[in-house]
PDB file of N, CA and C in Angstrom:
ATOM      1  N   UNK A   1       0.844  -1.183   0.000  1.00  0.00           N
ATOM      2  CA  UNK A   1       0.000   0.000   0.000  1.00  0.00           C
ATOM      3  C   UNK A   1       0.885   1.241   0.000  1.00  0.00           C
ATOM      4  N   UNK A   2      -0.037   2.112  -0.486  1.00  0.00           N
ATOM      5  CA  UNK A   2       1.055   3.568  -1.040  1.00  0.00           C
ATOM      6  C   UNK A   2       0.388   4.541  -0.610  1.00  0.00           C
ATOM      7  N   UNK A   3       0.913   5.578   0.413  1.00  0.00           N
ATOM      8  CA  UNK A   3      -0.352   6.745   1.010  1.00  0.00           C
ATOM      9  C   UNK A   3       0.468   7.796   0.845  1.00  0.00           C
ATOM     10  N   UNK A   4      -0.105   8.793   0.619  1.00  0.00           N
ATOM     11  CA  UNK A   4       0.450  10.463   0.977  1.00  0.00           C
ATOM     12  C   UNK A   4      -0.299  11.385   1.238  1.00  0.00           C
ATOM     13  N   UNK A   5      -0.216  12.023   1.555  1.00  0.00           N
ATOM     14  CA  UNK A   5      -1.124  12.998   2.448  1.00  0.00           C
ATOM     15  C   UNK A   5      -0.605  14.808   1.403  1.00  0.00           C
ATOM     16  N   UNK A   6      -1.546  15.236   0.775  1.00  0.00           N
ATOM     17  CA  UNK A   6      -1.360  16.422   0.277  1.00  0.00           C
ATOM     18  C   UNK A   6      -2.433  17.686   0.704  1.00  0.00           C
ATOM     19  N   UNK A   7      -2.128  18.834   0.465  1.00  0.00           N
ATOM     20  CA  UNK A   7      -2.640  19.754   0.406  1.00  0.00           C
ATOM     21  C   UNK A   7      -3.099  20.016  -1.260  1.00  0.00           C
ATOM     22  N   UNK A   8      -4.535  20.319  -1.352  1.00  0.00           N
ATOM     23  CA  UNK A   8      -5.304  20.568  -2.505  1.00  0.00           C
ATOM     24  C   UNK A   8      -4.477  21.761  -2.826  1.00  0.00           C
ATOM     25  N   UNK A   9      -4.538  22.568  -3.918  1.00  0.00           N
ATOM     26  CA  UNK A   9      -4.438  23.874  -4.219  1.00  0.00           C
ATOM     27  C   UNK A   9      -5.372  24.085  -4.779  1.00  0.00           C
ATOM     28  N   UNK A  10      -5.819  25.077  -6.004  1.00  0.00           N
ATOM     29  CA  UNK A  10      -6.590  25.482  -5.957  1.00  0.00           C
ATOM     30  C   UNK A  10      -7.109  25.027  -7.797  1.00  0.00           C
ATOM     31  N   UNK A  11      -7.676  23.849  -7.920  1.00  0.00           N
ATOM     32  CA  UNK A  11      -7.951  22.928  -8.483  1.00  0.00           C
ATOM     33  C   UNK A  11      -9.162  23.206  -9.589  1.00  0.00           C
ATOM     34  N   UNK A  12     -10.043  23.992  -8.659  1.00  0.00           N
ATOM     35  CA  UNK A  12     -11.326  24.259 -10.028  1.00  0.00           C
ATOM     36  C   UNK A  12     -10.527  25.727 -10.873  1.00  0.00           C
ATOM     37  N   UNK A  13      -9.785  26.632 -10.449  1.00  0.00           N
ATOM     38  CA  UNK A  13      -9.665  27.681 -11.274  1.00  0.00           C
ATOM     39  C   UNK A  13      -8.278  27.236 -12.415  1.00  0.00           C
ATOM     40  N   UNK A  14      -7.610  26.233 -12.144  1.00  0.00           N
ATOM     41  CA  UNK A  14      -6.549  25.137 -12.881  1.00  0.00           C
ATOM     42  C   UNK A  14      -7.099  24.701 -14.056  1.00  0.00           C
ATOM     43  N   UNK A  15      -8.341  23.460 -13.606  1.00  0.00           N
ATOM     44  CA  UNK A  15      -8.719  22.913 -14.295  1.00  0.00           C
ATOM     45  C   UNK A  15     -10.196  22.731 -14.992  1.00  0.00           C
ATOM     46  N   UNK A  16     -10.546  22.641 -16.333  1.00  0.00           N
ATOM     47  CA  UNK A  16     -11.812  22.958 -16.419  1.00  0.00           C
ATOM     48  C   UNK A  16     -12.983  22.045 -15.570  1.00  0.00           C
ATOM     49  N   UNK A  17     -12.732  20.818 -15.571  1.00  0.00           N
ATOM     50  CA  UNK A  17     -14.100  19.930 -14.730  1.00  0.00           C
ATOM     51  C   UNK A  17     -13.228  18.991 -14.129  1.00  0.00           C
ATOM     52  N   UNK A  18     -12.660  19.437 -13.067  1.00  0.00           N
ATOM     53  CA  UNK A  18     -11.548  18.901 -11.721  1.00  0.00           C
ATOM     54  C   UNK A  18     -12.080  17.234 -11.440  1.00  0.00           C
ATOM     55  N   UNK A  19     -13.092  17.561 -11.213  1.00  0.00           N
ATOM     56  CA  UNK A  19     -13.712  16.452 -10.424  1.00  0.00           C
ATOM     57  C   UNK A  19     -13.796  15.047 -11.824  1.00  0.00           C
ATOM     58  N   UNK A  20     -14.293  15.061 -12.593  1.00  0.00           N
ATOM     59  CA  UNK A  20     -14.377  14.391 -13.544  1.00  0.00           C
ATOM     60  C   UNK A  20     -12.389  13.935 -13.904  1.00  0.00           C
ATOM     61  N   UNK A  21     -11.904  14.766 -13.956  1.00  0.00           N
ATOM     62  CA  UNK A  21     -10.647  14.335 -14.077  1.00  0.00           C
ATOM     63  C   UNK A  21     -10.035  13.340 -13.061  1.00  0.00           C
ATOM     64  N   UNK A  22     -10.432  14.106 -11.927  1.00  0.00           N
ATOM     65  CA  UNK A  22     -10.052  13.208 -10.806  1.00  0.00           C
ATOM     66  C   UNK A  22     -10.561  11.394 -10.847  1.00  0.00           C
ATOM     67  N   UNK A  23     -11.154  11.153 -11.785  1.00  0.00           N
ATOM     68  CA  UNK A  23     -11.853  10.043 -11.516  1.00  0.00           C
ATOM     69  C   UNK A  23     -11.299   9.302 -13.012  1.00  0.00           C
ATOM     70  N   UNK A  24     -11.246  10.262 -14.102  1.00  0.00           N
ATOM     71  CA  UNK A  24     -10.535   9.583 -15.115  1.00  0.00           C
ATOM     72  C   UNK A  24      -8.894   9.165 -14.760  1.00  0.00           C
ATOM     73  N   UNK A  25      -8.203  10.253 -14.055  1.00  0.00           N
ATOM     74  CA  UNK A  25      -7.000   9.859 -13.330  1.00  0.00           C
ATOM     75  C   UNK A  25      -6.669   8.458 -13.187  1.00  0.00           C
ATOM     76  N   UNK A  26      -7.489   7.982 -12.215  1.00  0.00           N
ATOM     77  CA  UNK A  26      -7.670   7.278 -10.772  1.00  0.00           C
ATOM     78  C   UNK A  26      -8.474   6.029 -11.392  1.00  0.00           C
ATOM     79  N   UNK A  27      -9.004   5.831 -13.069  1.00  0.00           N
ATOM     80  CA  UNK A  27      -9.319   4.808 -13.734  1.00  0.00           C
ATOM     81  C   UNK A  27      -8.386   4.208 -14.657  1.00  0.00           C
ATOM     82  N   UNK A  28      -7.429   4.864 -14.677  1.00  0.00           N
ATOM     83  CA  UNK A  28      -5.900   4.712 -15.208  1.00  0.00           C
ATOM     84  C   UNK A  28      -5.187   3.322 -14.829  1.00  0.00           C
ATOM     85  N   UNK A  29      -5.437   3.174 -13.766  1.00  0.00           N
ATOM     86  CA  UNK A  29      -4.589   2.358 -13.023  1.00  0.00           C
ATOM     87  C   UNK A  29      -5.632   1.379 -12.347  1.00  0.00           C
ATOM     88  N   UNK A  30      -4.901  -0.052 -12.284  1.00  0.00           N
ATOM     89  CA  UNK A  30      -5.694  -1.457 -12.200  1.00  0.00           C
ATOM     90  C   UNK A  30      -5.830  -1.348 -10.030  1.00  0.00           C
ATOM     91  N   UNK A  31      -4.891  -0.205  -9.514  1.00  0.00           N
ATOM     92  CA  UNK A  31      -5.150  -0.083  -7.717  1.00  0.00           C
ATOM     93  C   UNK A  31      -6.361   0.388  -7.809  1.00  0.00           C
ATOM     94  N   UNK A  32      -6.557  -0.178  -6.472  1.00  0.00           N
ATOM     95  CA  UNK A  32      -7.587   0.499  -5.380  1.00  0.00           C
ATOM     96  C   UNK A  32      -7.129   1.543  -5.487  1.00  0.00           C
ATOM     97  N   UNK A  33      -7.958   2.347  -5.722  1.00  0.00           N
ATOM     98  CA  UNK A  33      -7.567   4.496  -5.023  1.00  0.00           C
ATOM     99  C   UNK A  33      -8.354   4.926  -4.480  1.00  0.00           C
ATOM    100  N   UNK A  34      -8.269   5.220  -3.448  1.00  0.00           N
ATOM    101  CA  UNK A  34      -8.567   5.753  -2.266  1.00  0.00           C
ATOM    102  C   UNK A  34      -8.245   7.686  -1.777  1.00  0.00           C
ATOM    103  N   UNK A  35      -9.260   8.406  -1.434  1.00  0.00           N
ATOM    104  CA  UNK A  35      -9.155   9.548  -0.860  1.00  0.00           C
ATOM    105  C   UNK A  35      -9.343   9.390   0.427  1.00  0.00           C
ATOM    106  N   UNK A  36      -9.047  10.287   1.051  1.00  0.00           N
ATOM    107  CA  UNK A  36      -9.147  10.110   2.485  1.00  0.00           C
ATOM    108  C   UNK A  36      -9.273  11.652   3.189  1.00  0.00           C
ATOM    109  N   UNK A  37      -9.955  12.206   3.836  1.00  0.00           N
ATOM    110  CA  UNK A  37     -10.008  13.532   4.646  1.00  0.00           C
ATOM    111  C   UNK A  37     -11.329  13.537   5.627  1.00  0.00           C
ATOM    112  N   UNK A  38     -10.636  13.830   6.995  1.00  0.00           N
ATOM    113  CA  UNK A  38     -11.326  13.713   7.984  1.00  0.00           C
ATOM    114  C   UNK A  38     -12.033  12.312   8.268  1.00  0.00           C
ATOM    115  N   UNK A  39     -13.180  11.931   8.337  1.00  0.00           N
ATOM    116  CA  UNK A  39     -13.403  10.446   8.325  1.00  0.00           C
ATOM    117  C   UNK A  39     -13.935   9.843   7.511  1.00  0.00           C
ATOM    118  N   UNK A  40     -13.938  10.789   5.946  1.00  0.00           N
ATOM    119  CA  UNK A  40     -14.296  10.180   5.031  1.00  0.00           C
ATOM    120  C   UNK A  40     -13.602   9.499   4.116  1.00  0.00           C
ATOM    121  N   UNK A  41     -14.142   8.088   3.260  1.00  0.00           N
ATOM    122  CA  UNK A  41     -13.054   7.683   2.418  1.00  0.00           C
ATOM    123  C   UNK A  41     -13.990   7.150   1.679  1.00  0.00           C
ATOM    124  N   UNK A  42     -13.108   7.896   0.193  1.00  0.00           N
ATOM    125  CA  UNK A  42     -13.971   7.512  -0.757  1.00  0.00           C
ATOM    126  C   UNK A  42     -13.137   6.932  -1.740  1.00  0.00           C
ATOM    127  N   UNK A  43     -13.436   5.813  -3.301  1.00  0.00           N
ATOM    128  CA  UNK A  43     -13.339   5.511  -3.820  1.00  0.00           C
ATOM    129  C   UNK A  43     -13.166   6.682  -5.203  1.00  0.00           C
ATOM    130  N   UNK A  44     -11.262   6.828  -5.506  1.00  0.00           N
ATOM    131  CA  UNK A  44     -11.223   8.099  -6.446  1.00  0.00           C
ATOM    132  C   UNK A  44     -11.906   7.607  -7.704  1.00  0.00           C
ATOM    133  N   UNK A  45     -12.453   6.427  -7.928  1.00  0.00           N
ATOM    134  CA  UNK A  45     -12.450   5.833  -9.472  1.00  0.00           C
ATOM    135  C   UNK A  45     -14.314   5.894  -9.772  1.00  0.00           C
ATOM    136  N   UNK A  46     -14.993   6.888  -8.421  1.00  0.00           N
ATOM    137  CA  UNK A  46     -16.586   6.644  -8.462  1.00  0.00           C
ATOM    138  C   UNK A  46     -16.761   8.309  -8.678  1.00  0.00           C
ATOM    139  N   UNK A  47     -17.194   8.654  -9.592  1.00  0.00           N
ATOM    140  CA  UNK A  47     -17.737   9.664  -9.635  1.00  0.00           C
ATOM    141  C   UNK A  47     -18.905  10.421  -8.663  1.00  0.00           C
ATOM    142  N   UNK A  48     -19.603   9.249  -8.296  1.00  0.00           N
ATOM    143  CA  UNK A  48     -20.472  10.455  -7.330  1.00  0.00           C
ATOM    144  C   UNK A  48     -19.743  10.005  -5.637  1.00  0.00           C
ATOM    145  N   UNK A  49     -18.552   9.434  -5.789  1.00  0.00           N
ATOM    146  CA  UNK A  49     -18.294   9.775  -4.588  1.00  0.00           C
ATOM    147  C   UNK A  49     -17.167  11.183  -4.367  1.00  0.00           C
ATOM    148  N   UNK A  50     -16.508  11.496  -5.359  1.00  0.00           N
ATOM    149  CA  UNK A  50     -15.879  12.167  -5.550  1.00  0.00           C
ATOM    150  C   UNK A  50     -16.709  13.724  -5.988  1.00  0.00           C
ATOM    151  N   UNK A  51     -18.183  13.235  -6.181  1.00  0.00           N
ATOM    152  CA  UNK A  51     -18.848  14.729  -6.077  1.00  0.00           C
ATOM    153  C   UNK A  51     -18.916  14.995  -4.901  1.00  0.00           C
ATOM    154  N   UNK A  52     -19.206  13.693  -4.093  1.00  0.00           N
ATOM    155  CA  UNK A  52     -19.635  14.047  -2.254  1.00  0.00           C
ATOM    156  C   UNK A  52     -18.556  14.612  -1.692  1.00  0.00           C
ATOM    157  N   UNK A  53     -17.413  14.125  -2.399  1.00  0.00           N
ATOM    158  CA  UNK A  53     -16.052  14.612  -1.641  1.00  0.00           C
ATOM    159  C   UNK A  53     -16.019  15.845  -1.840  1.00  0.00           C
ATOM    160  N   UNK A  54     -15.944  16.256  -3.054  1.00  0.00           N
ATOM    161  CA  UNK A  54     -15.673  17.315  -3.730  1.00  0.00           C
ATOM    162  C   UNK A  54     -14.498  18.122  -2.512  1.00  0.00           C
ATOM    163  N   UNK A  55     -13.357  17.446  -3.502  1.00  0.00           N
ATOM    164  CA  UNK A  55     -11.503  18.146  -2.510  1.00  0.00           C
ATOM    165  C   UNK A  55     -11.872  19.023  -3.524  1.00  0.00           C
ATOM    166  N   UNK A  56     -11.439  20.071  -2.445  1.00  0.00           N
ATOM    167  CA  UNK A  56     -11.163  21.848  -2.985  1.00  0.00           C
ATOM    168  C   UNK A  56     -10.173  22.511  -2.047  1.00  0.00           C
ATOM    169  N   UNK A  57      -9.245  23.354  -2.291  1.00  0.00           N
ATOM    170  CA  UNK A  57      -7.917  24.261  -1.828  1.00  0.00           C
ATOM    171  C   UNK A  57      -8.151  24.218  -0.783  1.00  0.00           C
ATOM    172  N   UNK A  58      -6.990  23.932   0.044  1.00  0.00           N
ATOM    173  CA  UNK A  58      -6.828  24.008   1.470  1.00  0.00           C
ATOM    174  C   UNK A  58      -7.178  22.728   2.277  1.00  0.00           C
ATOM    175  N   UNK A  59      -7.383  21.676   1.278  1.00  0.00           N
ATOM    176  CA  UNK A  59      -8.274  20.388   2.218  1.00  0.00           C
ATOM    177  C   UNK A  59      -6.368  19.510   1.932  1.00  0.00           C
ATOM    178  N   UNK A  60      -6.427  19.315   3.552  1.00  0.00           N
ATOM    179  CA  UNK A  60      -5.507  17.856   3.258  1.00  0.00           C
ATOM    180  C   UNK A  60      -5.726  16.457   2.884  1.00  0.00           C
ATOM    181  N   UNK A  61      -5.870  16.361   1.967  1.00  0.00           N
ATOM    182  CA  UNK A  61      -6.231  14.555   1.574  1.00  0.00           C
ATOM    183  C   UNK A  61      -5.176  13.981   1.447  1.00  0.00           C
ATOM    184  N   UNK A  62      -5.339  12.578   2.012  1.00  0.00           N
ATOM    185  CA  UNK A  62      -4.707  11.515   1.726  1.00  0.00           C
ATOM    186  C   UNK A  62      -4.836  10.973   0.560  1.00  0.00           C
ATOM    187  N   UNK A  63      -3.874  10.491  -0.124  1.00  0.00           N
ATOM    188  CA  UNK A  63      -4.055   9.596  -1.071  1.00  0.00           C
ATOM    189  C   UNK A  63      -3.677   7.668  -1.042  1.00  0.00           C
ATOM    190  N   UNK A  64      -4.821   7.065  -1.288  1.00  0.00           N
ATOM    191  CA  UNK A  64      -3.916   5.878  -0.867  1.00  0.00           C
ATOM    192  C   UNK A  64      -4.518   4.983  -2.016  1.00  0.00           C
ATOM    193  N   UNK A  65      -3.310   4.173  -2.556  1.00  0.00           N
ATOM    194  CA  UNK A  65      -3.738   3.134  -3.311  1.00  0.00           C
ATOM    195  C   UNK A  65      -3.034   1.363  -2.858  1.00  0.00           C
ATOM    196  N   UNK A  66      -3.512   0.762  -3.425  1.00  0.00           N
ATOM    197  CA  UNK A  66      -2.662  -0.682  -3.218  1.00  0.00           C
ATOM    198  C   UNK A  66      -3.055  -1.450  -4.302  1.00  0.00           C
ATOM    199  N   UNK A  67      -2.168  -1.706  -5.068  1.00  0.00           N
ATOM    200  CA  UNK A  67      -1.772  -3.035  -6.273  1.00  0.00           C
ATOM    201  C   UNK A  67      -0.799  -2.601  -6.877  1.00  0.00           C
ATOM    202  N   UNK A  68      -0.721  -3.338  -8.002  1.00  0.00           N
ATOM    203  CA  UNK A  68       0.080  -3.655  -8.856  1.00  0.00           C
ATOM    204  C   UNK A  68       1.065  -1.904  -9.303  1.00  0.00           C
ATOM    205  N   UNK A  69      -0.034  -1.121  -9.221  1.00  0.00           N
ATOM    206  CA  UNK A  69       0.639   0.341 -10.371  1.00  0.00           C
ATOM    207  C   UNK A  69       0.672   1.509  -8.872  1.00  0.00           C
ATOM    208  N   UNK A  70       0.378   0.766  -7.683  1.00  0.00           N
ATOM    209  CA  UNK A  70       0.113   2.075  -6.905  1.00  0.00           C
ATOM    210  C   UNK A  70       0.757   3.260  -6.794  1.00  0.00           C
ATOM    211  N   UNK A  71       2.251   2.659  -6.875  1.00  0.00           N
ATOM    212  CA  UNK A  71       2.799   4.285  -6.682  1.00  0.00           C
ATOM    213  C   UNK A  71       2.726   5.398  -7.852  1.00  0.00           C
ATOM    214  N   UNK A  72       2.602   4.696  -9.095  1.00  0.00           N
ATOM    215  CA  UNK A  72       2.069   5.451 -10.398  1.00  0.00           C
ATOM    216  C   UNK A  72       0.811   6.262 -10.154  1.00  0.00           C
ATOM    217  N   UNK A  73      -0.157   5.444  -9.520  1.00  0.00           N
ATOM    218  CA  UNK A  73      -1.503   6.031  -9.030  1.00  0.00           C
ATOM    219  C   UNK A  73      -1.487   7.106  -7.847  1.00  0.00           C
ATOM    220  N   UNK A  74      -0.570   7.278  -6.981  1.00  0.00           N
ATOM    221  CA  UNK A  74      -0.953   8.277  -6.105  1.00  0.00           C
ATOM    222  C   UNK A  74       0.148   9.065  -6.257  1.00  0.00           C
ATOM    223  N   UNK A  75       1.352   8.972  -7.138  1.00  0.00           N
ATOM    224  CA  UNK A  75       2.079   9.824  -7.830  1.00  0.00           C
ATOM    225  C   UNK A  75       1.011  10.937  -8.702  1.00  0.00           C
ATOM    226  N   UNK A  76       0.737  10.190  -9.468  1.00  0.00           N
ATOM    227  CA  UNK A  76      -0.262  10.837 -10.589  1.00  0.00           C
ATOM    228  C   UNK A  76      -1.751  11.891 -10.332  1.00  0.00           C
ATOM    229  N   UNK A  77      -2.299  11.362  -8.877  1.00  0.00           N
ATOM    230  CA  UNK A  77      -3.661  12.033  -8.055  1.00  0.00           C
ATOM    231  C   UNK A  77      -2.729  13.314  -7.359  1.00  0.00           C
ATOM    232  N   UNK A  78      -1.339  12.911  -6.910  1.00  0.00           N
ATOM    233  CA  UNK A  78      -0.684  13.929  -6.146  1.00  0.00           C
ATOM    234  C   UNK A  78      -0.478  15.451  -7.154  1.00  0.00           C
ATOM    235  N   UNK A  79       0.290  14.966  -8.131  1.00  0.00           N
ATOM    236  CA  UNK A  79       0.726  15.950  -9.295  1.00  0.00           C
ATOM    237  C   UNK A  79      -1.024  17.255  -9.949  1.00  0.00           C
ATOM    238  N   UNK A  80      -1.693  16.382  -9.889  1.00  0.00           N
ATOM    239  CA  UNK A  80      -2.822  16.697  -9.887  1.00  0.00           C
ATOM    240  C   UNK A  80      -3.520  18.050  -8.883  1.00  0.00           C
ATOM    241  N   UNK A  81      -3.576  16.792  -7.936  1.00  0.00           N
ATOM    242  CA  UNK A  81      -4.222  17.376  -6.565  1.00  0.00           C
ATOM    243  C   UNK A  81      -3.567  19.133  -6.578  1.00  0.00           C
ATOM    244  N   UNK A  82      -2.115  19.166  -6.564  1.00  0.00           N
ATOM    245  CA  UNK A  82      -1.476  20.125  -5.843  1.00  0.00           C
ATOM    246  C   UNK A  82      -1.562  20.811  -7.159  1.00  0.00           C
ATOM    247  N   UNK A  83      -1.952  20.985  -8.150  1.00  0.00           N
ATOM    248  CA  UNK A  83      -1.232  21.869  -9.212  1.00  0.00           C
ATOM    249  C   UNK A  83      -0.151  21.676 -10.101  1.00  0.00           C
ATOM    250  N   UNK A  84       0.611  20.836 -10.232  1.00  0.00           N
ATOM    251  CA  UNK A  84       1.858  20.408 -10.963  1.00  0.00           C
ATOM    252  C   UNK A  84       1.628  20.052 -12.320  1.00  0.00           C
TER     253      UNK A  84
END
């Protein structure tokens, strides 16, 4: 298993439909992906959980995946997440 913990930046004025990306990301890869903030954890690869989530600037999320490509996968949500 592969976790990191980031700070969002500021993600909707970046990107045109954040959230939808976030989920095409996170379908990339054959891991589990996992968000994580406060006591919620959601599945990055479900779209309406990632509406419920809806990470926006200033939120620390975790990222966590486990299989085969994980560190590709929460490499890739990280670069994202933060702006890169």
């Amino acid at each position: 298993m592969c976790k990191r913990e980031v700070m969002v930046k500021n993600i909707e004025k970046r990107y045109d439909h954040p959230l939808a990306e976030i989920v095409q990301i996170a379908s990339q890869y054959k891991s589990e992906v996992l968000l994580e903030y406060d006591k919620y954890k959601i599945n990055a690869k479900s779209i309406m959980g990632i509406i419920a989530f809806n990470p926006s600037e200033g939120m620390n999320v975790t990222i966590s995946a486990n299989g085969n490509d994980e560190g590709e996968a929460v490499a890739a949500l990280e670069k994202f997440l933060v702006c890169q």
